[in-house]
C-alpha atoms as a PDB file:
ATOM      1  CA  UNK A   1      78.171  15.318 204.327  1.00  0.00           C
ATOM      2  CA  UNK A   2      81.977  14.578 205.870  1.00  0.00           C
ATOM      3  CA  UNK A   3      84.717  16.229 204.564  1.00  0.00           C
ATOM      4  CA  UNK A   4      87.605  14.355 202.904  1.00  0.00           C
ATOM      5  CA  UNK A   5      89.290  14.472 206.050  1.00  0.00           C
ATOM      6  CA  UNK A   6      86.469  13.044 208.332  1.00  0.00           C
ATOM      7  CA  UNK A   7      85.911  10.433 205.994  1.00  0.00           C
ATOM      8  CA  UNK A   8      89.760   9.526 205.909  1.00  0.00           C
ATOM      9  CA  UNK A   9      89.592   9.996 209.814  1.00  0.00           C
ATOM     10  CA  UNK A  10      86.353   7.526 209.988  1.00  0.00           C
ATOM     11  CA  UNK A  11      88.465   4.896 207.520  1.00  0.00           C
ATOM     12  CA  UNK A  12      91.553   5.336 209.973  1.00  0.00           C
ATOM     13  CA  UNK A  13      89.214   4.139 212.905  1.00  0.00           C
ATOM     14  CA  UNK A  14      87.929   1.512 210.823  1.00  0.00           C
ATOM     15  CA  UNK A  15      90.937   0.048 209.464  1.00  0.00           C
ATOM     16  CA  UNK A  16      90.981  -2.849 211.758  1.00  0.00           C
ATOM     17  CA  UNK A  17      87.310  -3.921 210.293  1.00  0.00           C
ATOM     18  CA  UNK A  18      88.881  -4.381 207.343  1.00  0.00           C
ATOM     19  CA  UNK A  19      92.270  -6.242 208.468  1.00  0.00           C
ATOM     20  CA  UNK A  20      94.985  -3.357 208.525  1.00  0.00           C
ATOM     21  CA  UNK A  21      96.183  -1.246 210.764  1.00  0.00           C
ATOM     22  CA  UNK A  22      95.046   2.429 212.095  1.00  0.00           C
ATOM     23  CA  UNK A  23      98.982   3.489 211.036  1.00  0.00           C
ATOM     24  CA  UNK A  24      98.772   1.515 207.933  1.00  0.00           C
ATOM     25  CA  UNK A  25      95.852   3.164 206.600  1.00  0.00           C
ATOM     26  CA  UNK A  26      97.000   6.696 207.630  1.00  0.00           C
ATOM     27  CA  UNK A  27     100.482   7.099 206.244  1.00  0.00           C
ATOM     28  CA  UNK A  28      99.993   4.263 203.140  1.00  0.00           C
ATOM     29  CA  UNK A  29      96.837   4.033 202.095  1.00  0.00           C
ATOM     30  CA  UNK A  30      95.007   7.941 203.355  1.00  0.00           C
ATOM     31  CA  UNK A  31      97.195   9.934 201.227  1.00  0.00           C
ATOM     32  CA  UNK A  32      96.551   8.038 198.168  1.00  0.00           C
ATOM     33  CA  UNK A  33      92.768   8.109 198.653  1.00  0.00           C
ATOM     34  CA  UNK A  34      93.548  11.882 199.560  1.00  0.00           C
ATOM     35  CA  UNK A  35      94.744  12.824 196.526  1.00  0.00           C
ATOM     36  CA  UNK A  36      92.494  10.942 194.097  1.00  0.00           C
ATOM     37  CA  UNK A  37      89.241  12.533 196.322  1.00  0.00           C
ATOM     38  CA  UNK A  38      90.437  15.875 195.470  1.00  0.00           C
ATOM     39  CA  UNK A  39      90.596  15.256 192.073  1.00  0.00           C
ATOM     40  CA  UNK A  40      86.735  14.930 191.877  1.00  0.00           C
ATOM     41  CA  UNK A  41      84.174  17.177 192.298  1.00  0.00           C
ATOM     42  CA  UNK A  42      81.672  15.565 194.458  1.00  0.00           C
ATOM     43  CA  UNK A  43      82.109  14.318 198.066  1.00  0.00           C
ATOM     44  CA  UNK A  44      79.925  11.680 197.517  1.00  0.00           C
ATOM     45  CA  UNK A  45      78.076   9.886 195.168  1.00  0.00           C
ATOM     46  CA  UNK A  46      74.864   8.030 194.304  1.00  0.00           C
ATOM     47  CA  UNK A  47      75.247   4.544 193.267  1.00  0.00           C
ATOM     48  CA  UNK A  48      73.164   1.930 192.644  1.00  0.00           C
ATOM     49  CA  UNK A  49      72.038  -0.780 194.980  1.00  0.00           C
ATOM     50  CA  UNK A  50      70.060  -3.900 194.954  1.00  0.00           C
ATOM     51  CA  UNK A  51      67.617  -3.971 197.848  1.00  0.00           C
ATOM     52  CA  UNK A  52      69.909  -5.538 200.211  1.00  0.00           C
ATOM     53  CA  UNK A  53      72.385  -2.524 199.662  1.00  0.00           C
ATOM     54  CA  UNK A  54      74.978  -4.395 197.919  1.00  0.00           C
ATOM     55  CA  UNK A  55      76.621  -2.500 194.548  1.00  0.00           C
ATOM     56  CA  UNK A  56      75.427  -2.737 191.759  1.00  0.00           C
ATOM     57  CA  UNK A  57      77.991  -4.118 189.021  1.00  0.00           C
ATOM     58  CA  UNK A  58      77.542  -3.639 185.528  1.00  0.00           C
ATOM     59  CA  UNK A  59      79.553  -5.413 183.027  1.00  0.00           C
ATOM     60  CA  UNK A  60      80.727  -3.780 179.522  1.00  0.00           C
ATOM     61  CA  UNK A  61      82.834  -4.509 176.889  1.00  0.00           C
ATOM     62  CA  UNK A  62      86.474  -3.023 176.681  1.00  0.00           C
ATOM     63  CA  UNK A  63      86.893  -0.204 174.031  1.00  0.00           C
ATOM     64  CA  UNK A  64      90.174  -1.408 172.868  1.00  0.00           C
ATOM     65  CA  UNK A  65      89.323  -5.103 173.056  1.00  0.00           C
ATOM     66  CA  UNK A  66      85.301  -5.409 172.695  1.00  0.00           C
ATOM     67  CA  UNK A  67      85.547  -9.497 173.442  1.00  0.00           C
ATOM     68  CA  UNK A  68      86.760  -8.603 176.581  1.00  0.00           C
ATOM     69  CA  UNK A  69      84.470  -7.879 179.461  1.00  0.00           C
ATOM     70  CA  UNK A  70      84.909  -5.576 182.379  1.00  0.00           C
ATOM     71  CA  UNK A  71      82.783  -4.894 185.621  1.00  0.00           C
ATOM     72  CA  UNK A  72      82.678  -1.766 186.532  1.00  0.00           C
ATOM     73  CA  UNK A  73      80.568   0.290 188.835  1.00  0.00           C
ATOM     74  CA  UNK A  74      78.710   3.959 188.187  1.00  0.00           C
ATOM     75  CA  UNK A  75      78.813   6.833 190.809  1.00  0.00           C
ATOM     76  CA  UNK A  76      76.922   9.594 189.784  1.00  0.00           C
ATOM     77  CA  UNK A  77      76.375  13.576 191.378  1.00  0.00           C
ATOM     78  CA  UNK A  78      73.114  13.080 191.388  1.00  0.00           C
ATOM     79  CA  UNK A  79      70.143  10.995 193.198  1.00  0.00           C
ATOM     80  CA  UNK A  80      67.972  11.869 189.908  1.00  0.00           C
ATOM     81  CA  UNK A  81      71.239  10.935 187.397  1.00  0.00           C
ATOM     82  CA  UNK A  82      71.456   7.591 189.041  1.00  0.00           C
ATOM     83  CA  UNK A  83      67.939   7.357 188.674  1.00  0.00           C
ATOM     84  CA  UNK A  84      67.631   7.899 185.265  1.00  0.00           C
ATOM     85  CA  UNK A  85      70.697   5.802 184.522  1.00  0.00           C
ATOM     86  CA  UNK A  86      69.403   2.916 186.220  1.00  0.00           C
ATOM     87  CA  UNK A  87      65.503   3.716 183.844  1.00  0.00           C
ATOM     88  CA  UNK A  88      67.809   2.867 181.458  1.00  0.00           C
ATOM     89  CA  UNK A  89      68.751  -0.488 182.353  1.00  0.00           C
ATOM     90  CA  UNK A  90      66.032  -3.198 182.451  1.00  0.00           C
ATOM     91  CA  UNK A  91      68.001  -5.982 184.340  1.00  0.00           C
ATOM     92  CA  UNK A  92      68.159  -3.014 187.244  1.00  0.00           C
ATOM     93  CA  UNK A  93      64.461  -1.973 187.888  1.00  0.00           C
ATOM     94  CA  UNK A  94      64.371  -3.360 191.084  1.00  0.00           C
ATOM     95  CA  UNK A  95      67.699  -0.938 191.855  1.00  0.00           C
ATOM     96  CA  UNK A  96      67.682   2.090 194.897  1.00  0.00           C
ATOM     97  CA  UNK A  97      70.374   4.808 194.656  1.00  0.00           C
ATOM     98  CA  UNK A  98      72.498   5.435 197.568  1.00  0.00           C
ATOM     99  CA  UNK A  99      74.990   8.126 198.510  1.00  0.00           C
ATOM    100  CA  UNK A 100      78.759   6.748 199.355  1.00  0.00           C
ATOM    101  CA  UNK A 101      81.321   8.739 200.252  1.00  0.00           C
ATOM    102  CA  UNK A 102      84.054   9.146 198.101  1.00  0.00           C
ATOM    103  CA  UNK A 103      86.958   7.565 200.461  1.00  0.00           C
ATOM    104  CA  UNK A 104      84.579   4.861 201.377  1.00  0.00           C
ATOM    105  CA  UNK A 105      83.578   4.462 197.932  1.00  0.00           C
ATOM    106  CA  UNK A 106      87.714   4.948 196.187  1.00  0.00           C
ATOM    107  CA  UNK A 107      88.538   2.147 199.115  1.00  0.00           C
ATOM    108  CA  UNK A 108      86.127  -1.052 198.565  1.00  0.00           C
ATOM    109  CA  UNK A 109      87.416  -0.252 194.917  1.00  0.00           C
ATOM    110  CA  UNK A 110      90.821  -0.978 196.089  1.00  0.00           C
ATOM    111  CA  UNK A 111      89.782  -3.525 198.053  1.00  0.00           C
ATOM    112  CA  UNK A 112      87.760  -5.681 195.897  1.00  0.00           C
ATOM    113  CA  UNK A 113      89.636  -7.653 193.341  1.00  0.00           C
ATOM    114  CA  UNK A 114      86.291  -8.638 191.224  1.00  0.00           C
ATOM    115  CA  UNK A 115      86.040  -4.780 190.186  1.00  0.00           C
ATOM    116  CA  UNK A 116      88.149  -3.448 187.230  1.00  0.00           C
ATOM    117  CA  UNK A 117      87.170   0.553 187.136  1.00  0.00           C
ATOM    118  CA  UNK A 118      84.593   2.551 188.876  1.00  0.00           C
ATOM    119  CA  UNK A 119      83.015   5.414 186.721  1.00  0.00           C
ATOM    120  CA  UNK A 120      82.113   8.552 188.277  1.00  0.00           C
ATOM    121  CA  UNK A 121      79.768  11.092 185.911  1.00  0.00           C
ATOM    122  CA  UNK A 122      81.041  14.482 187.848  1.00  0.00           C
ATOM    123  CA  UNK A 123      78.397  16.772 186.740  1.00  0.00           C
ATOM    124  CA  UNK A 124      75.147  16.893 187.035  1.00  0.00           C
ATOM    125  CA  UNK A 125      73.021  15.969 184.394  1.00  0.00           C
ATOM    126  CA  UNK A 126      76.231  14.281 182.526  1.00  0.00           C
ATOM    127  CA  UNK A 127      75.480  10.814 181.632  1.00  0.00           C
ATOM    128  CA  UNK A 128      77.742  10.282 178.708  1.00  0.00           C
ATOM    129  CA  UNK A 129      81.885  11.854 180.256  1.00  0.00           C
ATOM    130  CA  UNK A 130      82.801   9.800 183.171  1.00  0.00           C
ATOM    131  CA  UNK A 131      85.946   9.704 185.093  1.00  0.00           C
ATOM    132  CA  UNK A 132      87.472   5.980 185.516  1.00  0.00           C
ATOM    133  CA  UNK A 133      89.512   5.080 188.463  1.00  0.00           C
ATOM    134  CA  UNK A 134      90.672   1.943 187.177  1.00  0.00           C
ATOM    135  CA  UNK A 135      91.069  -0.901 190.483  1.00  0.00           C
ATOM    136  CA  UNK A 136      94.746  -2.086 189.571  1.00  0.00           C
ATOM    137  CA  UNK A 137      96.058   1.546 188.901  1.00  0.00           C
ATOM    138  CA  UNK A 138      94.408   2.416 192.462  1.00  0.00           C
ATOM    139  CA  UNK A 139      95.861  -0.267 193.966  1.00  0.00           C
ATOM    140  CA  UNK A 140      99.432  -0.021 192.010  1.00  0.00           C
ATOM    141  CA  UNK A 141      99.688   3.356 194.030  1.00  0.00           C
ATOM    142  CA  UNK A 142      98.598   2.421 197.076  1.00  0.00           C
ATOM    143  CA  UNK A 143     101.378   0.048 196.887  1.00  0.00           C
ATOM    144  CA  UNK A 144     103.694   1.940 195.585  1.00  0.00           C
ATOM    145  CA  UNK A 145     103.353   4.172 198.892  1.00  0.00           C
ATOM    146  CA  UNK A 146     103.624   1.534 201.024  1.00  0.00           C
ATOM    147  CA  UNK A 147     106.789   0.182 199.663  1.00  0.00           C
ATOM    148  CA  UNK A 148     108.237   3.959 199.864  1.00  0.00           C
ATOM    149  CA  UNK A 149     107.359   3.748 203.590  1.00  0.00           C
ATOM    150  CA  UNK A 150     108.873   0.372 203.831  1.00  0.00           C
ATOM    151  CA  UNK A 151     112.216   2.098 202.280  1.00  0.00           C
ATOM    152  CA  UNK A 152     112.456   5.344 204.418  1.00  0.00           C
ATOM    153  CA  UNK A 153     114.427   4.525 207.389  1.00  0.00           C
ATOM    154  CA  UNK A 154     113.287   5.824 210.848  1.00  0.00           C
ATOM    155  CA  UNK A 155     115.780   8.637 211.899  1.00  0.00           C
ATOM    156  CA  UNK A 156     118.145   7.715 215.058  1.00  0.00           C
ATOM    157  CA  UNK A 157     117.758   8.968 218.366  1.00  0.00           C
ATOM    158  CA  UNK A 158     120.781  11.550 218.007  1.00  0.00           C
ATOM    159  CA  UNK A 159     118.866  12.839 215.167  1.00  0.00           C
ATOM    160  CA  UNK A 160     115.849  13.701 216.495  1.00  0.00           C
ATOM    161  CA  UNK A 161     117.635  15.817 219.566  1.00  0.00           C
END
């Protein structure tokens, strides 16, 4: 498995795939991703897929608001956990687990609007405490370091001598 830093060096490379720039991605949206990744405990995690590899979304009622639906997607530590998890859910039988890595994984998040959270279960065996990585507070940072790079002036010429 990449490190954290591969993985941010692969997304870097990428970043023209996906409409923004190598410089973009390494100074605005890398130490964002950087910084949530080392928060969690797993380099990776299993998700589920439908057979043509797409993510699997699962949508669940808000705690505070229970009318209110949100889509959200699991990451779990382990192949088994995901495969128990996805026993569990009869609409899903059809599902396959697949390892993601974390900064590909924290940056479709950001990048998909349709998503509200992604819910990772850290430890193995742990079905029931998750840790959510809500989409708009992911992106609300992201953009919040952009705009600081947008404010910081690049120094003059007599100051870099």
């Amino acid at each position: 498995m990449k490190s954290i830093d591969q993985q941010l060096q692969q997304l870097s490379e990428e970043a023209p795939q996906h409409g923004l720039s190598s410089a973009v991605v390494a100074v605005g949206v890398a130490p964002v991703l950087r910084r949530i990744a080392a928060s969690l405990q797993q380099p990776a995690y299993f998700l589920s897929t439908n057979p043509n590899g797409d993510w699997l979304v699962t949508e669940i009622a808000h705690r505070q608001n229970p009318q209110q639906q949100r889509r959200v997607i699991y990451g779990f530590a382990t192949l088994e956990d995901a495969a128990q998890f996805t026993q569990n859910q009869p609409d899903q039988m059809d599902a396959i687990a697949k390892s993601i890595p974390i900064i590909e994984l924290l940056f479709s998040v950001f990048a998909q609007k349709d998503i509200d959270a992604l819910i990772l279960f850290q430890q193995p065996g742990d079905l029931i405490y998750g840790t959510e990585i809500k989409q708009a507070h992911l992106q609300a940072q992201i953009m919040e370091q952009l705009k600081l790079l947008q404010t910081k002036t690049p120094p003059s010429s007599s100051q870099l001598a």
